[in-house]
PDB file of N, CA and C in Angstrom:
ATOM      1  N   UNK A   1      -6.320  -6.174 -19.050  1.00  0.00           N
ATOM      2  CA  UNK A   1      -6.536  -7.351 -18.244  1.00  0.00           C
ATOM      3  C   UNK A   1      -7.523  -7.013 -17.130  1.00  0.00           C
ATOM      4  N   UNK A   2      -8.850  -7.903 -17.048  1.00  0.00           N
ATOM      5  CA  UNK A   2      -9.641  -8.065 -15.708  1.00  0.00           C
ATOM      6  C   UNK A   2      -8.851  -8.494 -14.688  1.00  0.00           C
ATOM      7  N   UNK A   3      -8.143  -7.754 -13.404  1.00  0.00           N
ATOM      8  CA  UNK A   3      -7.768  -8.567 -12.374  1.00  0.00           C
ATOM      9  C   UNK A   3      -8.618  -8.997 -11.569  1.00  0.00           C
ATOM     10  N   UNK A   4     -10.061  -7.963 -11.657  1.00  0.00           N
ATOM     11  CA  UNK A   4     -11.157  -8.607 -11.012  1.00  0.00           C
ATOM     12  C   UNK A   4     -11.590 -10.094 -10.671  1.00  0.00           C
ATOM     13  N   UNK A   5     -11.663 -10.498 -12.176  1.00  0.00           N
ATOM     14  CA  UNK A   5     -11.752 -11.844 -12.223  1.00  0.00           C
ATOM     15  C   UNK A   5     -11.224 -13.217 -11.509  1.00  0.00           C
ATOM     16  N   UNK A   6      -9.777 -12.511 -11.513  1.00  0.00           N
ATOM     17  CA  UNK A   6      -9.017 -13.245 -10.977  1.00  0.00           C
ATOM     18  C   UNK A   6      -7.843 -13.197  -9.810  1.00  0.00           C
ATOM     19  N   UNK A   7      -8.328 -11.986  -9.203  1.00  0.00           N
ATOM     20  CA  UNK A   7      -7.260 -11.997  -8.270  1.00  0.00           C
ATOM     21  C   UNK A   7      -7.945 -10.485  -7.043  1.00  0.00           C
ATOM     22  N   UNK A   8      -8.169 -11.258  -6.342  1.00  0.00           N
ATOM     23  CA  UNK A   8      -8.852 -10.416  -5.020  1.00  0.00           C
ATOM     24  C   UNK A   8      -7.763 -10.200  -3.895  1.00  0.00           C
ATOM     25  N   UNK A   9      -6.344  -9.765  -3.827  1.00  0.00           N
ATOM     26  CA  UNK A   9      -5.259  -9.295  -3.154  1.00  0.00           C
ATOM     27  C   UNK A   9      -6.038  -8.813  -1.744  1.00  0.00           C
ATOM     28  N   UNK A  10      -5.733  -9.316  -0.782  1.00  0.00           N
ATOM     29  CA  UNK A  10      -5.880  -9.284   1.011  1.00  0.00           C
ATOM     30  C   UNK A  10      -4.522  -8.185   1.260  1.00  0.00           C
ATOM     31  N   UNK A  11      -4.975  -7.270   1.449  1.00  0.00           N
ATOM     32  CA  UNK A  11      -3.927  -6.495   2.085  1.00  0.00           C
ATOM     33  C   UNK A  11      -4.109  -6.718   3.802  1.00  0.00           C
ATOM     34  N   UNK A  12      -2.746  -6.415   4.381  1.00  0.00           N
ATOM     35  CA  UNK A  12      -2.591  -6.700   5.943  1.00  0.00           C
ATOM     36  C   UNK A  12      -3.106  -5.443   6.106  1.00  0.00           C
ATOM     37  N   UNK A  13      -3.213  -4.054   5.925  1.00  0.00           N
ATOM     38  CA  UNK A  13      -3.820  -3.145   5.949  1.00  0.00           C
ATOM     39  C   UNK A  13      -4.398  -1.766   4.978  1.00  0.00           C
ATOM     40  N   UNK A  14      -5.525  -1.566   5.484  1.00  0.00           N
ATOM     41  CA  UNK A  14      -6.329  -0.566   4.042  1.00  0.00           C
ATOM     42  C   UNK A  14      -6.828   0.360   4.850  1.00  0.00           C
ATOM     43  N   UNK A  15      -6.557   2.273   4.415  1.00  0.00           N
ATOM     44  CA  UNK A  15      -6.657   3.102   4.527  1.00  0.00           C
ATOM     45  C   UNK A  15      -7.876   3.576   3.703  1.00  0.00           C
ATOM     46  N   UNK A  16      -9.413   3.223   3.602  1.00  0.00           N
ATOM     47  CA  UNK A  16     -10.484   3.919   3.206  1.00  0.00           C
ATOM     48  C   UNK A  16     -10.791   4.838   3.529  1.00  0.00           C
ATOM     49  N   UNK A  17     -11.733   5.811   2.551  1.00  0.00           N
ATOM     50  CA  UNK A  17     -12.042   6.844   2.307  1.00  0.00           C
ATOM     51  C   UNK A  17     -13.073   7.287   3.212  1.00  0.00           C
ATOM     52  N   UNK A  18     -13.879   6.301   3.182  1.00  0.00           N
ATOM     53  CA  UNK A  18     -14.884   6.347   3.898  1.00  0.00           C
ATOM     54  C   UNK A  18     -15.648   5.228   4.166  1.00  0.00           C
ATOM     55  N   UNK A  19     -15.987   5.082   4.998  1.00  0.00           N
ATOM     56  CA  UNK A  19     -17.351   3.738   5.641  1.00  0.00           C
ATOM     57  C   UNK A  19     -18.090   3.839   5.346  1.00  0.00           C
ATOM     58  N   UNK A  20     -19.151   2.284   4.034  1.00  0.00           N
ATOM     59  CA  UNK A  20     -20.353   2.717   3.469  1.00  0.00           C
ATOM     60  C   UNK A  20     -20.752   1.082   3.909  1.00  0.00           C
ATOM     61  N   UNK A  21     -21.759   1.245   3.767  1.00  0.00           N
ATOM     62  CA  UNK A  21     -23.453  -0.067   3.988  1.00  0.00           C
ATOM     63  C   UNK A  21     -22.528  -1.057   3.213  1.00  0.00           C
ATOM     64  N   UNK A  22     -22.406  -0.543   1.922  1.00  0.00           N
ATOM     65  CA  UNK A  22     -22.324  -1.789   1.176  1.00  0.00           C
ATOM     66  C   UNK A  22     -21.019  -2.720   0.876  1.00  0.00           C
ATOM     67  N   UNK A  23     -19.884  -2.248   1.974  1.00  0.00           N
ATOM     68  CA  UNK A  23     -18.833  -3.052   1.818  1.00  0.00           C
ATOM     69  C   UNK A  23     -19.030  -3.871   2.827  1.00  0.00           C
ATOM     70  N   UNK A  24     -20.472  -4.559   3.229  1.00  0.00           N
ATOM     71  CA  UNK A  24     -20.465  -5.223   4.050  1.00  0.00           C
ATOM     72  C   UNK A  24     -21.068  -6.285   2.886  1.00  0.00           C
ATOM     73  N   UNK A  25     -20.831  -6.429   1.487  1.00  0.00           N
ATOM     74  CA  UNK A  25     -21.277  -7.268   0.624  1.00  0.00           C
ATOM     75  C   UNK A  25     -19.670  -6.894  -0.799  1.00  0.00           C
ATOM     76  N   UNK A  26     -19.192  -6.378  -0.425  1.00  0.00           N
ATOM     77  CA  UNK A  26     -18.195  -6.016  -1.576  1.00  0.00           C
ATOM     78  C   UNK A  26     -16.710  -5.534  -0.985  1.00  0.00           C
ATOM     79  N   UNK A  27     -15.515  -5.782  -1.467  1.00  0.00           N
ATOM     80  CA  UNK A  27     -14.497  -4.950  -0.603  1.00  0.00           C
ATOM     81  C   UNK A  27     -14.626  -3.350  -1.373  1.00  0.00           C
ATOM     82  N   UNK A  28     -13.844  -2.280  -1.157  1.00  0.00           N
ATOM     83  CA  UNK A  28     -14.113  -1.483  -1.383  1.00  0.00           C
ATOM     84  C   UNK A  28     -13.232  -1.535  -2.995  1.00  0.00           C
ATOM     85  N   UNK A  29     -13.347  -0.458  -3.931  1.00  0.00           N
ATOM     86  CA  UNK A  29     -12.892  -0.788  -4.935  1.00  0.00           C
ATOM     87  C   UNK A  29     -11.378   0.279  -5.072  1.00  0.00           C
ATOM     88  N   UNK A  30     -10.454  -0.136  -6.201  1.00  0.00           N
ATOM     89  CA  UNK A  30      -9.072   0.807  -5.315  1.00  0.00           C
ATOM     90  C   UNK A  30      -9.502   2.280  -5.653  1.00  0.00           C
ATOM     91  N   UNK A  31     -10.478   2.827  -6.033  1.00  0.00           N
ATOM     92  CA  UNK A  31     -10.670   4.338  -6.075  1.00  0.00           C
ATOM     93  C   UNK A  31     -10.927   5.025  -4.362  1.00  0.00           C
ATOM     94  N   UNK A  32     -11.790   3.961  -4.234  1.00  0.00           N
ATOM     95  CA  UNK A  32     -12.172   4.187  -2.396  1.00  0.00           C
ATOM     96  C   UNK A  32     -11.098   3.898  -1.683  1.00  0.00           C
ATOM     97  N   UNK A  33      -9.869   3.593  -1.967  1.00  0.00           N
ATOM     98  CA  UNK A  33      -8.607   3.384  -1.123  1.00  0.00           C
ATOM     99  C   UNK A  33      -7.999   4.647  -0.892  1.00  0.00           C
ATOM    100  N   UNK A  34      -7.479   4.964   0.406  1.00  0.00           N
ATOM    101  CA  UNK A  34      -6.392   5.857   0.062  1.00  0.00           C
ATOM    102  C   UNK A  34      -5.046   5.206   0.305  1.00  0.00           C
ATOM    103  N   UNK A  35      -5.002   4.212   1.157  1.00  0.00           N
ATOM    104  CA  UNK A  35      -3.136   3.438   1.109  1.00  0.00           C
ATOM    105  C   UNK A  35      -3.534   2.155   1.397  1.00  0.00           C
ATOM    106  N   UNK A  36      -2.965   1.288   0.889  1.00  0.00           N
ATOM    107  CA  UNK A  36      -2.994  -0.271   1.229  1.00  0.00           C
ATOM    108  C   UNK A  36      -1.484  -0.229   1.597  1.00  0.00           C
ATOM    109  N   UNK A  37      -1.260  -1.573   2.564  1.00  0.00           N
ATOM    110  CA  UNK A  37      -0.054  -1.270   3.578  1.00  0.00           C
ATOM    111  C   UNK A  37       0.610  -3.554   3.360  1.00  0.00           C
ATOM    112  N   UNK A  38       0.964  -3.437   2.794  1.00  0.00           N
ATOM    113  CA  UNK A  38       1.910  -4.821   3.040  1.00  0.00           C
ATOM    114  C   UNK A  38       2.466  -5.048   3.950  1.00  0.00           C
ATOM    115  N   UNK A  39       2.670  -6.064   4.839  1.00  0.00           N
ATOM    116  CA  UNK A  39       3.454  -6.103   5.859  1.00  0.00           C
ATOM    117  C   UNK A  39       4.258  -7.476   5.376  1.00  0.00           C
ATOM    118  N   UNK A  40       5.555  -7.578   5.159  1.00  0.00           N
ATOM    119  CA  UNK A  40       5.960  -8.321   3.831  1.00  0.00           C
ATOM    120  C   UNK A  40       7.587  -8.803   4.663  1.00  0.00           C
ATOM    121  N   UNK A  41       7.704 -10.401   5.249  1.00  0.00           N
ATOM    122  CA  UNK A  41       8.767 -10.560   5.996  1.00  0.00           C
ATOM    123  C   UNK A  41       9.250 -11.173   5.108  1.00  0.00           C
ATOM    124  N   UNK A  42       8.692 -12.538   4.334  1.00  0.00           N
ATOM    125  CA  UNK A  42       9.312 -13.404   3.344  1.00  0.00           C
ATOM    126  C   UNK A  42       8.989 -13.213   1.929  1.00  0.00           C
ATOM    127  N   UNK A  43       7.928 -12.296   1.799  1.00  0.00           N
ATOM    128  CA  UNK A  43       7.963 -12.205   0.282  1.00  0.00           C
ATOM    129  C   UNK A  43       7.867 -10.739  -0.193  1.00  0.00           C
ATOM    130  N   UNK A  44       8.482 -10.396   0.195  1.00  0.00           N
ATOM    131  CA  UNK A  44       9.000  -8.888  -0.489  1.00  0.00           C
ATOM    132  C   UNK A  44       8.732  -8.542  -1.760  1.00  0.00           C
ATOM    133  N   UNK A  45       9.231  -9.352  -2.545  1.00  0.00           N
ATOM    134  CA  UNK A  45       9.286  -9.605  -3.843  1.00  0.00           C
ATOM    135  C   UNK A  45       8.310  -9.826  -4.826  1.00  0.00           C
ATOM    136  N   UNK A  46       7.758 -10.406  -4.135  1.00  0.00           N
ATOM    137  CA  UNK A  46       6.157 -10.155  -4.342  1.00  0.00           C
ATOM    138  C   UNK A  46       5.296  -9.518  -3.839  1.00  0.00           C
ATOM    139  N   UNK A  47       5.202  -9.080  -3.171  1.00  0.00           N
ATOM    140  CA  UNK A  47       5.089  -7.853  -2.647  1.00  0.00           C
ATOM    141  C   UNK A  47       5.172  -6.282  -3.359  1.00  0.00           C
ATOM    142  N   UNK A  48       6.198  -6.416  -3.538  1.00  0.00           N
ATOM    143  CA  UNK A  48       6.940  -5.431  -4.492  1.00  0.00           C
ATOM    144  C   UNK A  48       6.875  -5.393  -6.039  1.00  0.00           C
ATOM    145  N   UNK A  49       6.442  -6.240  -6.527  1.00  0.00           N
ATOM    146  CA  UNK A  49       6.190  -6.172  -7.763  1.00  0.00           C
ATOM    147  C   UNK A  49       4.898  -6.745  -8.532  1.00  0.00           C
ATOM    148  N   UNK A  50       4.253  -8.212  -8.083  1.00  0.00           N
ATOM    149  CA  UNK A  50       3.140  -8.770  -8.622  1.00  0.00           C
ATOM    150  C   UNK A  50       2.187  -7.602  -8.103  1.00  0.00           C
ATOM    151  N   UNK A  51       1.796  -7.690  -6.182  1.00  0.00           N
ATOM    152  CA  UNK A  51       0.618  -7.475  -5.932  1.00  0.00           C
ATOM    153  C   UNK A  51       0.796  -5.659  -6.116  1.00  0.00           C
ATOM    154  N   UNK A  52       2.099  -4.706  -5.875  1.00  0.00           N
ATOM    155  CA  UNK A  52       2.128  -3.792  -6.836  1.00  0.00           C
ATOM    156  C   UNK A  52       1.287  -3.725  -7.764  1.00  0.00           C
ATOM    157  N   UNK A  53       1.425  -4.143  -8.980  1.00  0.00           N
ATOM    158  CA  UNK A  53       1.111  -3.701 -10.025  1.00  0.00           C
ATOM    159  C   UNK A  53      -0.274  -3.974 -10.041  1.00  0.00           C
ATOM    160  N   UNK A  54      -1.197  -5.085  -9.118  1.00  0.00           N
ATOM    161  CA  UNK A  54      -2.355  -5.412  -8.946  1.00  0.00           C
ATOM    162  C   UNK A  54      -3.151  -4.404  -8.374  1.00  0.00           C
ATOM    163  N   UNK A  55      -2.604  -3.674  -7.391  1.00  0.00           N
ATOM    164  CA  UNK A  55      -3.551  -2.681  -7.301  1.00  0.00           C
ATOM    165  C   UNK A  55      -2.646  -1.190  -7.802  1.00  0.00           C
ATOM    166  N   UNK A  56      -2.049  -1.164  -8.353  1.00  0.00           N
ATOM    167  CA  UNK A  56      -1.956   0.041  -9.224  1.00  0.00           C
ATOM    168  C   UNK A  56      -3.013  -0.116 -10.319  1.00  0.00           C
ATOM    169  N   UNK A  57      -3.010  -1.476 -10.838  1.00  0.00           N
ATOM    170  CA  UNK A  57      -4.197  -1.483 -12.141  1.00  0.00           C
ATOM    171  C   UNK A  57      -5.537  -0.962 -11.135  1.00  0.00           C
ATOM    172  N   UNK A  58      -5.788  -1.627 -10.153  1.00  0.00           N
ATOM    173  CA  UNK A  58      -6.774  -1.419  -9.758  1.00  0.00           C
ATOM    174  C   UNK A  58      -7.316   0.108  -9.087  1.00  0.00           C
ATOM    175  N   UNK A  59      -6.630   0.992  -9.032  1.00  0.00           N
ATOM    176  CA  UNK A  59      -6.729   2.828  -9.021  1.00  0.00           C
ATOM    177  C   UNK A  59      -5.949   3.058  -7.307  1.00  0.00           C
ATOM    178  N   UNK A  60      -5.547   1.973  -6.499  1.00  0.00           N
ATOM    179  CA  UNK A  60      -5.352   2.285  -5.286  1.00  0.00           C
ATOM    180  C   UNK A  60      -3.929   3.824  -5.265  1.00  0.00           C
ATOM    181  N   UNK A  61      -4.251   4.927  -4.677  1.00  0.00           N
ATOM    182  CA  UNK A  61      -3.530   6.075  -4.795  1.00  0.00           C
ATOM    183  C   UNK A  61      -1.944   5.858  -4.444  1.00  0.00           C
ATOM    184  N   UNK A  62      -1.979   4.723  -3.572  1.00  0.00           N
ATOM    185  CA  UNK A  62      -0.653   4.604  -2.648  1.00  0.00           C
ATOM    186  C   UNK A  62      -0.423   3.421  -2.202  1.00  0.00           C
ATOM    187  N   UNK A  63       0.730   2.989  -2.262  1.00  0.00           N
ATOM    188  CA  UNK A  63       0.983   1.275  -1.618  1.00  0.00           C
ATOM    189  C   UNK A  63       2.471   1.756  -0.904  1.00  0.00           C
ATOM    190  N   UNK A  64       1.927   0.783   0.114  1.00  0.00           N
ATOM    191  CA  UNK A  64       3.601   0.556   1.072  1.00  0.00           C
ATOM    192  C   UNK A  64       3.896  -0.597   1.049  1.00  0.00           C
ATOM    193  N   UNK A  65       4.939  -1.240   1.119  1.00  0.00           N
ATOM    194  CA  UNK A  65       5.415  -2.415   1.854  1.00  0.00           C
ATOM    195  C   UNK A  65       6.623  -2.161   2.369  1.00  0.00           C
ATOM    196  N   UNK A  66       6.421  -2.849   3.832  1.00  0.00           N
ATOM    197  CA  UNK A  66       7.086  -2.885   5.325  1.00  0.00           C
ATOM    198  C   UNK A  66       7.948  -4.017   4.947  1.00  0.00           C
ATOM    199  N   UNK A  67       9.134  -3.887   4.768  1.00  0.00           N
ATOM    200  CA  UNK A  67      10.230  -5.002   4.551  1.00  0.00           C
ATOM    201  C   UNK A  67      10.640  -5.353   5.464  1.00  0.00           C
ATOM    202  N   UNK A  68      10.065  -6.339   6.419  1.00  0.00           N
ATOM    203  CA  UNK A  68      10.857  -6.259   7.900  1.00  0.00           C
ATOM    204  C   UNK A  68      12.131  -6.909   8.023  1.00  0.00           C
ATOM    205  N   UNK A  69      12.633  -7.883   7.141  1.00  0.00           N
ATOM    206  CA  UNK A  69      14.205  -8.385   6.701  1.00  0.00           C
ATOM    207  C   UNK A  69      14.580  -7.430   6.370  1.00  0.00           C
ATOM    208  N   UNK A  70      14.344  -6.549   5.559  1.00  0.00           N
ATOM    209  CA  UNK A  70      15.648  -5.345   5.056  1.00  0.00           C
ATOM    210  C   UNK A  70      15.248  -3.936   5.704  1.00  0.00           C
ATOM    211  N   UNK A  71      14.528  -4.220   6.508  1.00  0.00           N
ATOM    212  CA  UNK A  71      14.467  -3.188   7.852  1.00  0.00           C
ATOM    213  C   UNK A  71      13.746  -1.586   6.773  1.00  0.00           C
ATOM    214  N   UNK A  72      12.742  -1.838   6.175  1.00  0.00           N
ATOM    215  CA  UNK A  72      12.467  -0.137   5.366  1.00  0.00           C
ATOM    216  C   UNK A  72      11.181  -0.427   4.822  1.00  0.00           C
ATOM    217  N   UNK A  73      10.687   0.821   4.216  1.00  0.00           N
ATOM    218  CA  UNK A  73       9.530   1.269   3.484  1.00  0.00           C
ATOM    219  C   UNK A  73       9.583   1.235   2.428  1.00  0.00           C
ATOM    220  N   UNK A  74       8.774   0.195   1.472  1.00  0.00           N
ATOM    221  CA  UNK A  74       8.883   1.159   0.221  1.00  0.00           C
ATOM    222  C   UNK A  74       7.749   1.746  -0.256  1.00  0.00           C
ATOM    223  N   UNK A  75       7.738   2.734  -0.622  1.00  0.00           N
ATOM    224  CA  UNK A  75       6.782   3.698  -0.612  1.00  0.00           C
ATOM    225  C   UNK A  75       6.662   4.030  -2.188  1.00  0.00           C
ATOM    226  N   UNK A  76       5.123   3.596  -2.788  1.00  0.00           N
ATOM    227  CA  UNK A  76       4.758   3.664  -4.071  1.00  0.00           C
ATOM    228  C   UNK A  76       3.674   4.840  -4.148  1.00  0.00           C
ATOM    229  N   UNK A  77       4.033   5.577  -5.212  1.00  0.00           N
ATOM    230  CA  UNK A  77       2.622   6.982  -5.429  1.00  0.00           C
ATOM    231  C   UNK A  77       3.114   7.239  -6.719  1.00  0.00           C
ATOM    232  N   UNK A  78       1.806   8.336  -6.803  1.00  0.00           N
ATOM    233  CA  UNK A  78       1.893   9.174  -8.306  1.00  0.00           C
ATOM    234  C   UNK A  78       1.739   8.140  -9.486  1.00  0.00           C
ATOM    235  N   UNK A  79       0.455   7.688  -8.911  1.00  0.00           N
ATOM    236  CA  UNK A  79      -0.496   6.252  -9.978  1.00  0.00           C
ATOM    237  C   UNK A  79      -1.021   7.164 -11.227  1.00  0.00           C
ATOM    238  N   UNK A  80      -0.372   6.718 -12.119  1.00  0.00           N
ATOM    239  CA  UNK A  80      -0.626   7.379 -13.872  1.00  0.00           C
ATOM    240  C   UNK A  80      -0.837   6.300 -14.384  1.00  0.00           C
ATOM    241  N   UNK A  81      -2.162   6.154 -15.474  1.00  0.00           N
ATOM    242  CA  UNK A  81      -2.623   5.371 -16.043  1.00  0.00           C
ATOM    243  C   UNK A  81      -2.208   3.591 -15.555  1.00  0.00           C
ATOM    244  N   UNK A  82      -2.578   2.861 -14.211  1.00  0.00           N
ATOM    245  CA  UNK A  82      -2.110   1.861 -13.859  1.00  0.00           C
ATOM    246  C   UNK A  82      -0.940   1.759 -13.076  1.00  0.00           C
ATOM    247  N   UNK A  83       0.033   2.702 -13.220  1.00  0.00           N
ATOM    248  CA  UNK A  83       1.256   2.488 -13.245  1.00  0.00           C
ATOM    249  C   UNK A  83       2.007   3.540 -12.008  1.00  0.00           C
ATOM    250  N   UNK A  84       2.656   2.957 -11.111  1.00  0.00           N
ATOM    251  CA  UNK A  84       3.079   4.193  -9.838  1.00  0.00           C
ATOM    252  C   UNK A  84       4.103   4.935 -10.456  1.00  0.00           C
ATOM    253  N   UNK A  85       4.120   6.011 -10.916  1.00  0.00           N
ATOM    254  CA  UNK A  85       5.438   6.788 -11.025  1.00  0.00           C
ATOM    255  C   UNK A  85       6.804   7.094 -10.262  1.00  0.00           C
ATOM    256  N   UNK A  86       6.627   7.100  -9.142  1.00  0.00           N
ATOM    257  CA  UNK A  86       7.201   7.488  -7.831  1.00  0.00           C
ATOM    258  C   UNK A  86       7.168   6.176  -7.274  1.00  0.00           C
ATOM    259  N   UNK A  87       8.414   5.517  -6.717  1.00  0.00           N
ATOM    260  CA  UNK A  87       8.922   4.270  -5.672  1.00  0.00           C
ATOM    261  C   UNK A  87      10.332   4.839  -5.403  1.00  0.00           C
ATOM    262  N   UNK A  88       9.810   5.063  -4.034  1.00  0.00           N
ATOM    263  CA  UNK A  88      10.953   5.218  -2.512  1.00  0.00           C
ATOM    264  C   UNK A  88      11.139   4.683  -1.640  1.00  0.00           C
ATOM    265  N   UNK A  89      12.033   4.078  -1.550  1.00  0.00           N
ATOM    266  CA  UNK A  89      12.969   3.560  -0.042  1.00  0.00           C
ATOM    267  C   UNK A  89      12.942   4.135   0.698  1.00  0.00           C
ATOM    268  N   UNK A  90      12.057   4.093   2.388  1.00  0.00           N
ATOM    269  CA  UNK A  90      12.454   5.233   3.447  1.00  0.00           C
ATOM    270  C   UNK A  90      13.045   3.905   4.144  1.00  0.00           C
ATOM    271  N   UNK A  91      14.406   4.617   4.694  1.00  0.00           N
ATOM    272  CA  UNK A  91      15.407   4.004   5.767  1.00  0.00           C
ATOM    273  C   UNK A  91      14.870   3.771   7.186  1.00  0.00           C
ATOM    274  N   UNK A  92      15.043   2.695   7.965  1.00  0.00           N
ATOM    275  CA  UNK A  92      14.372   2.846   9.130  1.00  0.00           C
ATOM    276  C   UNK A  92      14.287   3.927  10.098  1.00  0.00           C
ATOM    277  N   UNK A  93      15.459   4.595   9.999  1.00  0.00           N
ATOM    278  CA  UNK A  93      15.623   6.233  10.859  1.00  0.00           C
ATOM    279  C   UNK A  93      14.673   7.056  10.373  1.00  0.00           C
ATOM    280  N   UNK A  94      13.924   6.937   9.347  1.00  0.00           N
ATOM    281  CA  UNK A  94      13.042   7.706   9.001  1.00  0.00           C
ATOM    282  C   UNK A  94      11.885   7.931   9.171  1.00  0.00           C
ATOM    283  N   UNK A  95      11.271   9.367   9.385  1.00  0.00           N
ATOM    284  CA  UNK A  95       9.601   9.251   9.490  1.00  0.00           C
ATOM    285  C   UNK A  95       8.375   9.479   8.515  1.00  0.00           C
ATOM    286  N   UNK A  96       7.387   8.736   7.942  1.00  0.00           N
ATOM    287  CA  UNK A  96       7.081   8.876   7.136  1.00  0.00           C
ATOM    288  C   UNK A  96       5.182   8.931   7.565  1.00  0.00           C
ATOM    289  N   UNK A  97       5.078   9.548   6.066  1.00  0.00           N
ATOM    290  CA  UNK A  97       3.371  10.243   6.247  1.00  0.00           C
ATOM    291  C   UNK A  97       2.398  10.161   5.030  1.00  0.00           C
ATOM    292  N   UNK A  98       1.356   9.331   4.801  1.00  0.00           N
ATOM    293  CA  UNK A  98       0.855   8.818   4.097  1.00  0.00           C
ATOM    294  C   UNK A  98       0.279  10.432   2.818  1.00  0.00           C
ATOM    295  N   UNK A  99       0.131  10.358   1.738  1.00  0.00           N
ATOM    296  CA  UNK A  99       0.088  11.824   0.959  1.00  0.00           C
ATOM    297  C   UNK A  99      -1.494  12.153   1.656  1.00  0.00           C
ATOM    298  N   UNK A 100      -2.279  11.013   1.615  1.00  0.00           N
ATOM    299  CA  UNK A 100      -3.925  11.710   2.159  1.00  0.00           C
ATOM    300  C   UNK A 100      -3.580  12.359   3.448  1.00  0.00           C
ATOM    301  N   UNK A 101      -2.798  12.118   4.416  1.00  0.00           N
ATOM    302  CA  UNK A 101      -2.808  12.972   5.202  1.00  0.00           C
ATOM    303  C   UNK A 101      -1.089  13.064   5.825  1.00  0.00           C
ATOM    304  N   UNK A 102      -0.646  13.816   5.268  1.00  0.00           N
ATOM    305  CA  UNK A 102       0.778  14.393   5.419  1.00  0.00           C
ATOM    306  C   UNK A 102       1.120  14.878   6.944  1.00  0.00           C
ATOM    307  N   UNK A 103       0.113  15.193   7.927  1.00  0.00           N
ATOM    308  CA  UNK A 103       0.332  15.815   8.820  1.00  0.00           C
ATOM    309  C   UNK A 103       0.532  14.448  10.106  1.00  0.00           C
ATOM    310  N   UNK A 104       0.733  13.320   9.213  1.00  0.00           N
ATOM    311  CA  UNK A 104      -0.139  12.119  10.314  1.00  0.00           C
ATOM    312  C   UNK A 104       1.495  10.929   9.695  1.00  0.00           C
ATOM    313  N   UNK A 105       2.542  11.824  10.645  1.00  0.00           N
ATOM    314  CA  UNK A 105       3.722  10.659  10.240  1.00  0.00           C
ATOM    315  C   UNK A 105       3.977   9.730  11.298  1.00  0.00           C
ATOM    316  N   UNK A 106       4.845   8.954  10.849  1.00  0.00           N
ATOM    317  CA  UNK A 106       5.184   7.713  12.183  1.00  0.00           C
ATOM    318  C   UNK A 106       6.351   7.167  11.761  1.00  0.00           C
ATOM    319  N   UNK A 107       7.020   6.946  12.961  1.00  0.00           N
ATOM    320  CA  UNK A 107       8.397   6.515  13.079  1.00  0.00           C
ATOM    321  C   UNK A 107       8.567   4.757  12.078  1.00  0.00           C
ATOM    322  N   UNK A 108       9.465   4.928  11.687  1.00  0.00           N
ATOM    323  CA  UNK A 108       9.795   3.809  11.289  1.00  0.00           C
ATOM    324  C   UNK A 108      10.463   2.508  12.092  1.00  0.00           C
ATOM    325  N   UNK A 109      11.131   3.503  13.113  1.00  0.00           N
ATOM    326  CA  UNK A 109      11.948   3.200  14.032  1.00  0.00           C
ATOM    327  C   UNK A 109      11.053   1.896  14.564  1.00  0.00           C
ATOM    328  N   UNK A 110      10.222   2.924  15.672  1.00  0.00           N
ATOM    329  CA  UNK A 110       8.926   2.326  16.309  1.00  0.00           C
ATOM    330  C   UNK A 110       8.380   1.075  15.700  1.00  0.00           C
ATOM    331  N   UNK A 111       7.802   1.087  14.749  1.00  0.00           N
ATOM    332  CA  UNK A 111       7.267   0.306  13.900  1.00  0.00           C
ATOM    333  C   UNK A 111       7.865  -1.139  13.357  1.00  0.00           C
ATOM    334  N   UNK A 112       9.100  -0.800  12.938  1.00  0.00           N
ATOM    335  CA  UNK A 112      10.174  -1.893  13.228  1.00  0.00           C
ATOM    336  C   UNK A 112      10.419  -2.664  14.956  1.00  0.00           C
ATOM    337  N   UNK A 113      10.561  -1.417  15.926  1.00  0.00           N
ATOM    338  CA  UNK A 113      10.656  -2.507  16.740  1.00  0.00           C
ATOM    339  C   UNK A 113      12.303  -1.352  17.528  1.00  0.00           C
ATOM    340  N   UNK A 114      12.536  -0.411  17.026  1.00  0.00           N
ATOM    341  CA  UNK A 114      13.184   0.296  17.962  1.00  0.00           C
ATOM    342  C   UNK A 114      12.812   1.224  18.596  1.00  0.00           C
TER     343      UNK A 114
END
C-alpha cells in the first residue's frame, strides 16, 4: 500500500536527523525521522494503532504516544520490515530516553504535570 498517496499524518512532535533546504518544499521522509511523538488525550486508539502502523510503513525508527487519560508512554521500536517489534508501557513514575539518544531521558512525571 502507497500511504503516500493518501495519508500525510501531522505529528504533535518530530525528532529529525538533520536540517536540510529542501524540507522547506517536502516533510521529511520517515527514514530522516528519528522519533515522532503523539500527544494523544482523546484518541489514543488511534493513535495507537492506525497512525502506528502509518509511519511504521513509512521507516520512522520510533513512535511514542503520551496517553494523558491513562497517565503513560507507549513506547514503539525495533521497526522490522513495516512493523514495530517492541511496544512498551512506561508508567508515569518512570524516566524515559529516546534509543537515538539514550543519554537524553525525561521524567514522565514532569511531563504529565507532576
Amino acid at each position: 500500500m502507497d500511504d503516500r498517496r493518501w495519508s500525510w499524518p501531522e505529528p504533535d512532535l518530530a525528532v529529525i536527523a538533520e536540517i536540510k533546504d529542501e524540507y522547506g518544499k517536502r516533510h521529511p521522509y520517515g527514514n530522516e525521522v528519528l522519533l515522532v511523538i503523539e500527544i494523544s488525550d482523546s484518541s489514543s486508539r488511534y493513535d495507537s494503532v492506525t497512525k502506528r502502523d502509518l509511519y511504521a510503513r513509512a521507516g520512522v525508527p520510533e513512535y511514542w504516544v503520551l496517553d494523558i487519560q491513562g497517565r503513560q508512554l507507549i513506547i514503539h521500536r525495533d521497526l522490522e520490515q513495516g512493523v514495530y517489534k517492541s511496544i512498551r508501557v512506561a508508567a508515569e513514575q518512570e524516566d524515559v530516553a529516546p534509543q537515538a539518544a539514550p543519554d537524553r531521558s525525561i521524567s514522565l512525571a514532569k511531563v504529565l504535570g507532576n
